[in-house]
PDB file of N, CA and C in Angstrom:
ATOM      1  N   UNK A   1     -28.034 -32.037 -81.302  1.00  0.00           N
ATOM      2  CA  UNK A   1     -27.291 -30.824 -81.027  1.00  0.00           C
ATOM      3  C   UNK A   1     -27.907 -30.066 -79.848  1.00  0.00           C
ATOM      4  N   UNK A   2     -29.540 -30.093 -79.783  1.00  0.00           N
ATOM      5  CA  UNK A   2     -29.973 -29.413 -78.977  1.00  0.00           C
ATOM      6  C   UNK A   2     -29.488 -29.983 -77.445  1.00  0.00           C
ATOM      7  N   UNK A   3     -29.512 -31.487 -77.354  1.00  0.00           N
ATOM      8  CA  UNK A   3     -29.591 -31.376 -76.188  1.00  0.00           C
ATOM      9  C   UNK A   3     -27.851 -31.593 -75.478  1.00  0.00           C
ATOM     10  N   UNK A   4     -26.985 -31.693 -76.694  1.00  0.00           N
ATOM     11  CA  UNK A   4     -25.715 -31.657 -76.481  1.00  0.00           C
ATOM     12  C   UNK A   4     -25.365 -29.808 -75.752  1.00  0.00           C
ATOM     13  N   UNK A   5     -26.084 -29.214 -76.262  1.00  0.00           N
ATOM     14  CA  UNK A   5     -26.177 -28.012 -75.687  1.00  0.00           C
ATOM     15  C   UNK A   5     -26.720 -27.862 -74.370  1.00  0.00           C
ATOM     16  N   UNK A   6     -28.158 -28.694 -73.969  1.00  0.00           N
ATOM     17  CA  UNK A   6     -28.381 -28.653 -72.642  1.00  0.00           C
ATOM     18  C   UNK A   6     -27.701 -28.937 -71.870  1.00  0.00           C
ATOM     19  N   UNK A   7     -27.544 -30.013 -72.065  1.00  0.00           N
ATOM     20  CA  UNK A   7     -26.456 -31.269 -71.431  1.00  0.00           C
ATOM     21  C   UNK A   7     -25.070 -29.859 -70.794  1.00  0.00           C
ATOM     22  N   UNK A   8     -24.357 -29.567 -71.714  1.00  0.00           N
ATOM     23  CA  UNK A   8     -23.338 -28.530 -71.325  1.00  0.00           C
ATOM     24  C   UNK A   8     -24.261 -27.075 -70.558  1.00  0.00           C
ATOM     25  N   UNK A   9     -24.877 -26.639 -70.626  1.00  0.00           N
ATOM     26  CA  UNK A   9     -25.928 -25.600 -69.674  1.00  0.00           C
ATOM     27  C   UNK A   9     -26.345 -26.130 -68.396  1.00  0.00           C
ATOM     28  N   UNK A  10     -26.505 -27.636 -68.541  1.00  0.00           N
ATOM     29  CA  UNK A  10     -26.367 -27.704 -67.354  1.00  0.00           C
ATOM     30  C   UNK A  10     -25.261 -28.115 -66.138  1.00  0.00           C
ATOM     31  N   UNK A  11     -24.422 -28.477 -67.321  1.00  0.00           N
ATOM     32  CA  UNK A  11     -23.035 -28.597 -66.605  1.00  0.00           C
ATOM     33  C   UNK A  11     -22.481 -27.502 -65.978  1.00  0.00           C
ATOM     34  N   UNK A  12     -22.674 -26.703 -66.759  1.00  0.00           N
ATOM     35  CA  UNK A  12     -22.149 -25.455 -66.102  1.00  0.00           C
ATOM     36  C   UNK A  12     -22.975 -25.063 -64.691  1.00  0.00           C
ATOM     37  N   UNK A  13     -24.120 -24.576 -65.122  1.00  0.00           N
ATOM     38  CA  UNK A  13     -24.994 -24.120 -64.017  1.00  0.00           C
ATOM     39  C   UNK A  13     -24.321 -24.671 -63.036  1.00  0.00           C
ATOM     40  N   UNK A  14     -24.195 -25.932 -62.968  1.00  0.00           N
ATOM     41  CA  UNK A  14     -24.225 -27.270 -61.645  1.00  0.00           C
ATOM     42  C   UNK A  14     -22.741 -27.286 -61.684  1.00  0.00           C
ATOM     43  N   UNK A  15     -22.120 -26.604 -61.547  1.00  0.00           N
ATOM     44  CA  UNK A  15     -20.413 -27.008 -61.582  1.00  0.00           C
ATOM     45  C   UNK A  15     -19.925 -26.376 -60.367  1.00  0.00           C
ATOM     46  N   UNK A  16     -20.405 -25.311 -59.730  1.00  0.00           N
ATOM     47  CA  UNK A  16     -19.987 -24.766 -58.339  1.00  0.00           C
ATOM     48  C   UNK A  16     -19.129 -24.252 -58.925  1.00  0.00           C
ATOM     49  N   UNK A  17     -18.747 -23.230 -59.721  1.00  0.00           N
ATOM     50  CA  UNK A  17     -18.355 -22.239 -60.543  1.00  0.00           C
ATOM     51  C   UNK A  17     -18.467 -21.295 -61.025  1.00  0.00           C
ATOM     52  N   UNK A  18     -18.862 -20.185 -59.655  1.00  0.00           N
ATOM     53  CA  UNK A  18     -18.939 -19.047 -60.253  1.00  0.00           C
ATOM     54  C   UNK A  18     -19.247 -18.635 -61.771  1.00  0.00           C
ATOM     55  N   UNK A  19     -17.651 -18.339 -61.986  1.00  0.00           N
ATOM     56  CA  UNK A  19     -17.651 -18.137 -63.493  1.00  0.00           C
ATOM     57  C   UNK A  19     -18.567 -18.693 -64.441  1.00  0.00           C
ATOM     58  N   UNK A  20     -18.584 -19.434 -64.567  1.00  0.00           N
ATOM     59  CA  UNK A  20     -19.199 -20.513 -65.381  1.00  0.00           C
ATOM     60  C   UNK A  20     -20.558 -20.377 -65.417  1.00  0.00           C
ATOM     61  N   UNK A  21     -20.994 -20.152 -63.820  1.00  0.00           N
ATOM     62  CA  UNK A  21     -22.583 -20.262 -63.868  1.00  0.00           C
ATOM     63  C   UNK A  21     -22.883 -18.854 -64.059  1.00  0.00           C
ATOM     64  N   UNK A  22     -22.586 -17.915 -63.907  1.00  0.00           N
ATOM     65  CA  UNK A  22     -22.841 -16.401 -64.346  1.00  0.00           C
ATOM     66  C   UNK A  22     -22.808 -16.270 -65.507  1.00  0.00           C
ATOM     67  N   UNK A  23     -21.557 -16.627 -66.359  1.00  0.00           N
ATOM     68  CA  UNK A  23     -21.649 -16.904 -67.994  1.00  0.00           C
ATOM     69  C   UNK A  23     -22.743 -17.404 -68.216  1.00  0.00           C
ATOM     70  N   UNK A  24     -23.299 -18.430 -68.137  1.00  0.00           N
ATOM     71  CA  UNK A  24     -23.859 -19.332 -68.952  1.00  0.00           C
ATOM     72  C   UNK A  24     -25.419 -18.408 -68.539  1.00  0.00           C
ATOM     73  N   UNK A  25     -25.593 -17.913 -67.156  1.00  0.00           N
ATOM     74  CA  UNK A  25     -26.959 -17.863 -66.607  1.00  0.00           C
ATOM     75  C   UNK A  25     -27.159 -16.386 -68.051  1.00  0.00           C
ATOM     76  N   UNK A  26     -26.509 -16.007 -68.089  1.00  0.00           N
ATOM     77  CA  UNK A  26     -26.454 -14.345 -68.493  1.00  0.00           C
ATOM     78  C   UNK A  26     -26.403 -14.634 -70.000  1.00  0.00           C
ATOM     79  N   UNK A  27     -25.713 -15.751 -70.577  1.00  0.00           N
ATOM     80  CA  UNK A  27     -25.889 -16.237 -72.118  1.00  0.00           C
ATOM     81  C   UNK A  27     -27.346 -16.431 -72.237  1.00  0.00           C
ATOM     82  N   UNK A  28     -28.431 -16.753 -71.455  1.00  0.00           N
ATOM     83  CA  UNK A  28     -29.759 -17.502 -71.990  1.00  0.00           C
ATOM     84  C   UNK A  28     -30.861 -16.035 -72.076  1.00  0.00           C
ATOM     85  N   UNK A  29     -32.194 -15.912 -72.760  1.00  0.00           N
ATOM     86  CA  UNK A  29     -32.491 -15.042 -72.803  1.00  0.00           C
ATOM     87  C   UNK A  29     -33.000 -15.336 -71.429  1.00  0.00           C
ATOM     88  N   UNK A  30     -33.874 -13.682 -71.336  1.00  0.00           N
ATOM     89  CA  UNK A  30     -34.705 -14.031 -70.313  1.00  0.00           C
ATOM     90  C   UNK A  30     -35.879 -15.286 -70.131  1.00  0.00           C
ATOM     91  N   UNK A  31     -36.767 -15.455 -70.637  1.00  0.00           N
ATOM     92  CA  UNK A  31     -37.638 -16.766 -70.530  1.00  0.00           C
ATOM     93  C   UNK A  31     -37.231 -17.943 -69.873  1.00  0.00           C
ATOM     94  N   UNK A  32     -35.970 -18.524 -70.361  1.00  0.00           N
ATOM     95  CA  UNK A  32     -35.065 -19.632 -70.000  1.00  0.00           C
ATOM     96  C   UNK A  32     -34.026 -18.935 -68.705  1.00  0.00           C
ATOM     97  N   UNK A  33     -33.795 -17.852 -68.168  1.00  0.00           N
ATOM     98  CA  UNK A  33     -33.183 -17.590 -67.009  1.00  0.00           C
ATOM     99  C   UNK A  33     -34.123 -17.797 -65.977  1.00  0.00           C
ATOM    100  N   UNK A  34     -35.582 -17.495 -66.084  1.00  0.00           N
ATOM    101  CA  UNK A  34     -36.824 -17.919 -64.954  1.00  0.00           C
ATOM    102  C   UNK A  34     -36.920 -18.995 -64.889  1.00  0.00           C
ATOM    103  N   UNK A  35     -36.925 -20.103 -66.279  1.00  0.00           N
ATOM    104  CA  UNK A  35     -36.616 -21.298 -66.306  1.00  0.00           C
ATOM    105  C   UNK A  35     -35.660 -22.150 -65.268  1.00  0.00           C
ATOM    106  N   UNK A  36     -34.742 -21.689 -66.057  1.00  0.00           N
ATOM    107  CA  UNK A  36     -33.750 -22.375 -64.966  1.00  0.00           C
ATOM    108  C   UNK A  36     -33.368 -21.973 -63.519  1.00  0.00           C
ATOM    109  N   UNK A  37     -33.740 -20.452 -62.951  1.00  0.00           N
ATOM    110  CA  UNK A  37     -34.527 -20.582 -61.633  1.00  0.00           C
ATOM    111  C   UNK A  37     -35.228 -21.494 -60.714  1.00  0.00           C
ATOM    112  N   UNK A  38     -36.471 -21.236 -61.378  1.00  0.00           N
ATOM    113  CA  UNK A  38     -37.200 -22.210 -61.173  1.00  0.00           C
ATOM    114  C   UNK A  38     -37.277 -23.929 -61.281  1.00  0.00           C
ATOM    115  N   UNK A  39     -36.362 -24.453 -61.616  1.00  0.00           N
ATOM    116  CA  UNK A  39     -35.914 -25.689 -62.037  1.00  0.00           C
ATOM    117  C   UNK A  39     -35.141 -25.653 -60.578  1.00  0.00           C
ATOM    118  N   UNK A  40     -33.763 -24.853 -60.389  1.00  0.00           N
ATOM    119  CA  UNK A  40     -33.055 -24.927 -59.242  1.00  0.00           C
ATOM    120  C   UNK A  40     -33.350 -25.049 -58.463  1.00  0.00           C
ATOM    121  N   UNK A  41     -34.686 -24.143 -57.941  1.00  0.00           N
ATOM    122  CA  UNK A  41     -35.810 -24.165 -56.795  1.00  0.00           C
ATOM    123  C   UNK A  41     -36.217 -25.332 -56.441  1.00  0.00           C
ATOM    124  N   UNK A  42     -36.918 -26.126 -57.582  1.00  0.00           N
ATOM    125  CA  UNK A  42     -37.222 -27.129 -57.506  1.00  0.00           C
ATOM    126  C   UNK A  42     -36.184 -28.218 -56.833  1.00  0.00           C
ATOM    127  N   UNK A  43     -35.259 -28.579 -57.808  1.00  0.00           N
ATOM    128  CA  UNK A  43     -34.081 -29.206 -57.283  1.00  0.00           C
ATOM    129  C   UNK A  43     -33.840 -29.318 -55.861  1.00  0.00           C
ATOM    130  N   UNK A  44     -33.795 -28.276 -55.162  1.00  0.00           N
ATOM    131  CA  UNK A  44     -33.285 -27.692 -53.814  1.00  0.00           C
ATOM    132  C   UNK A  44     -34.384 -27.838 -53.327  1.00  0.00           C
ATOM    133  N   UNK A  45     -35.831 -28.232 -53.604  1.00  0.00           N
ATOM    134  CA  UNK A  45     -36.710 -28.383 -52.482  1.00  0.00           C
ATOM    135  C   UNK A  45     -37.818 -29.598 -52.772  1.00  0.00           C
ATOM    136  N   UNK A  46     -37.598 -30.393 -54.059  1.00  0.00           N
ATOM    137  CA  UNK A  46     -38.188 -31.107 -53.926  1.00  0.00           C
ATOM    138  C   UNK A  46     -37.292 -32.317 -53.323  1.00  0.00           C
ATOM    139  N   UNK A  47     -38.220 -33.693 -53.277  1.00  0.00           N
ATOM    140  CA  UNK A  47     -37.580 -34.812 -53.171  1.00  0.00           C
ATOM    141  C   UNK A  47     -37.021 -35.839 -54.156  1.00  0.00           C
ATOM    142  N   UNK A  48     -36.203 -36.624 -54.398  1.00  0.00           N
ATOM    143  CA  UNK A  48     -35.618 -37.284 -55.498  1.00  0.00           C
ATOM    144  C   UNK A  48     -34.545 -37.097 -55.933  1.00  0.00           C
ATOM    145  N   UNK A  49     -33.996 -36.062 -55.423  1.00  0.00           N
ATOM    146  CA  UNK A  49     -32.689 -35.173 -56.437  1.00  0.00           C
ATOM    147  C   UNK A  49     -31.139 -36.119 -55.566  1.00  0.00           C
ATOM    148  N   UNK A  50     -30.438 -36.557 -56.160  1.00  0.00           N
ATOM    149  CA  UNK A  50     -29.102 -36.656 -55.498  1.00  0.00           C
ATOM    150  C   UNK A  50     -28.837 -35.639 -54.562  1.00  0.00           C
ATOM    151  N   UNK A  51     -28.018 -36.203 -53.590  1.00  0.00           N
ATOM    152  CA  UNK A  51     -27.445 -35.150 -52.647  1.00  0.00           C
ATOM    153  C   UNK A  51     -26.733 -33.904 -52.983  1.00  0.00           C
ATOM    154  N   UNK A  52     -25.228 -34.950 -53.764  1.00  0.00           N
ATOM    155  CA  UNK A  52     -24.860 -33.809 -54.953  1.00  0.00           C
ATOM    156  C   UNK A  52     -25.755 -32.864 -55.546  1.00  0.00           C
ATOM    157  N   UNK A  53     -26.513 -33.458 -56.592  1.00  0.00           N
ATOM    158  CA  UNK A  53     -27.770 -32.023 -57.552  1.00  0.00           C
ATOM    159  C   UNK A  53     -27.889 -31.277 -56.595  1.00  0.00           C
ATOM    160  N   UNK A  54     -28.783 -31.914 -55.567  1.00  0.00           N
ATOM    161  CA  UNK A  54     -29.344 -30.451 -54.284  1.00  0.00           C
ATOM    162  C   UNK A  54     -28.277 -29.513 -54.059  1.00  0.00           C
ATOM    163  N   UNK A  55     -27.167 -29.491 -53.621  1.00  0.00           N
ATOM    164  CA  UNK A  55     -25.649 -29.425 -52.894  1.00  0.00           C
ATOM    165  C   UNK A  55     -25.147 -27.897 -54.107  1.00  0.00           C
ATOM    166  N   UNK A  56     -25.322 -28.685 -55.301  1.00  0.00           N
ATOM    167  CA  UNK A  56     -24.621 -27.951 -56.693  1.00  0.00           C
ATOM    168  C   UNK A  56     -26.384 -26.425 -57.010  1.00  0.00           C
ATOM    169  N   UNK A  57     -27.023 -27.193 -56.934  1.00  0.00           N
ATOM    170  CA  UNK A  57     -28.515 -26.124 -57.374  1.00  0.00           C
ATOM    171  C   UNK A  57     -28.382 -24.942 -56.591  1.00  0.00           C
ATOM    172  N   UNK A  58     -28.183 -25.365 -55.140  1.00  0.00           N
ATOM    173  CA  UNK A  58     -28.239 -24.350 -54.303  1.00  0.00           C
ATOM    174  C   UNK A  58     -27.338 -23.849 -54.274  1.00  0.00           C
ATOM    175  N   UNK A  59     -25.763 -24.196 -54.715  1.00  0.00           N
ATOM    176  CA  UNK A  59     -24.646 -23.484 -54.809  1.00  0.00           C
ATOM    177  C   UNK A  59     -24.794 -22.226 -56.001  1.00  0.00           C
ATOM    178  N   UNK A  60     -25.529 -22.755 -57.318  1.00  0.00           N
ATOM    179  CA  UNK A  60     -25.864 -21.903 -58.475  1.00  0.00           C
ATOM    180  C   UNK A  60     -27.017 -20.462 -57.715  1.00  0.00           C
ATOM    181  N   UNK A  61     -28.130 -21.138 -56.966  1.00  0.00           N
ATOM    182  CA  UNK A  61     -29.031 -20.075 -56.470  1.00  0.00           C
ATOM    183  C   UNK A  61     -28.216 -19.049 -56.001  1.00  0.00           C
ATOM    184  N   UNK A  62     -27.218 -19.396 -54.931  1.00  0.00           N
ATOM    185  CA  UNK A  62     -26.602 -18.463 -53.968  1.00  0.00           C
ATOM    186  C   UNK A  62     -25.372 -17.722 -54.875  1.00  0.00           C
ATOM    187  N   UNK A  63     -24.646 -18.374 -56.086  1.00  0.00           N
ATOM    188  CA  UNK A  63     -24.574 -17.448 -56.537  1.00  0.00           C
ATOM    189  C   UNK A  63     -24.927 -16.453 -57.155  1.00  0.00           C
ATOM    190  N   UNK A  64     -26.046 -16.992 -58.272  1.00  0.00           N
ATOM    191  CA  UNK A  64     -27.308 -15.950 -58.705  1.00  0.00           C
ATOM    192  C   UNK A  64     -27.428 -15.045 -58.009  1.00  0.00           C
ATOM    193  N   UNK A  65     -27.645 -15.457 -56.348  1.00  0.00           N
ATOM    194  CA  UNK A  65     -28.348 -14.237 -55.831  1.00  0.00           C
ATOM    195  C   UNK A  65     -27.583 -13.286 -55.451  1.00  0.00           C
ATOM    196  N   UNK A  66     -26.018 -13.487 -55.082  1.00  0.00           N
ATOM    197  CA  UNK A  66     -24.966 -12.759 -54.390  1.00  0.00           C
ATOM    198  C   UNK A  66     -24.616 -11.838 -56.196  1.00  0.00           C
ATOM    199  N   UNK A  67     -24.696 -12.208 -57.466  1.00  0.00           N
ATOM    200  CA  UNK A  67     -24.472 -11.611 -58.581  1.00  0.00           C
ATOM    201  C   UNK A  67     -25.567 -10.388 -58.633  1.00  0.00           C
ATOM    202  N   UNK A  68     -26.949 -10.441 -58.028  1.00  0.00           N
ATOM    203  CA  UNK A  68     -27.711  -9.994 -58.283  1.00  0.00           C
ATOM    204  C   UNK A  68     -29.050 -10.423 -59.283  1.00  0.00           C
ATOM    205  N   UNK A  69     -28.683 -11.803 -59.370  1.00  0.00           N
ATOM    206  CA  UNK A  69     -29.536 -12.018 -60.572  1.00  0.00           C
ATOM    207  C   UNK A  69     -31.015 -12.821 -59.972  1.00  0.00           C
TER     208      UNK A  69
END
């Protein structure tokens, strides 16, 4: 169950969907919103990631950041 839940958290995040990724970012407490920050960060600047992942992470950052979050 748990990770049927990740699995969908991160669908969202990574969907280039506004909506979706503001919902979901704003559903998690705080602890897991630095989390998954920091995960995106990663994504977007390390090496290994699909083109896509990179493409979708940084789409989630820039909305984060244009939301204020």
């Amino acid at each position: 169950m748990e990770e049927t839940f990740l699995e969908k958290a991160w669908d969202d995040l990574l969907s280039r969907d506004p909506k979706l990724i503001e919902a979901r970012y704003k559903s998690l407490d705080p602890k897991s919103q630095k989390v998954v920050i920091e995960h995106l960060q990663n994504m977007v600047t390390d090496t290994g990631w699909h083109p896509v992942q990179v493409i979708s992470a940084q789409n989630a950052l820039d909305t984060l950041t244009k939301l204020g979050y």
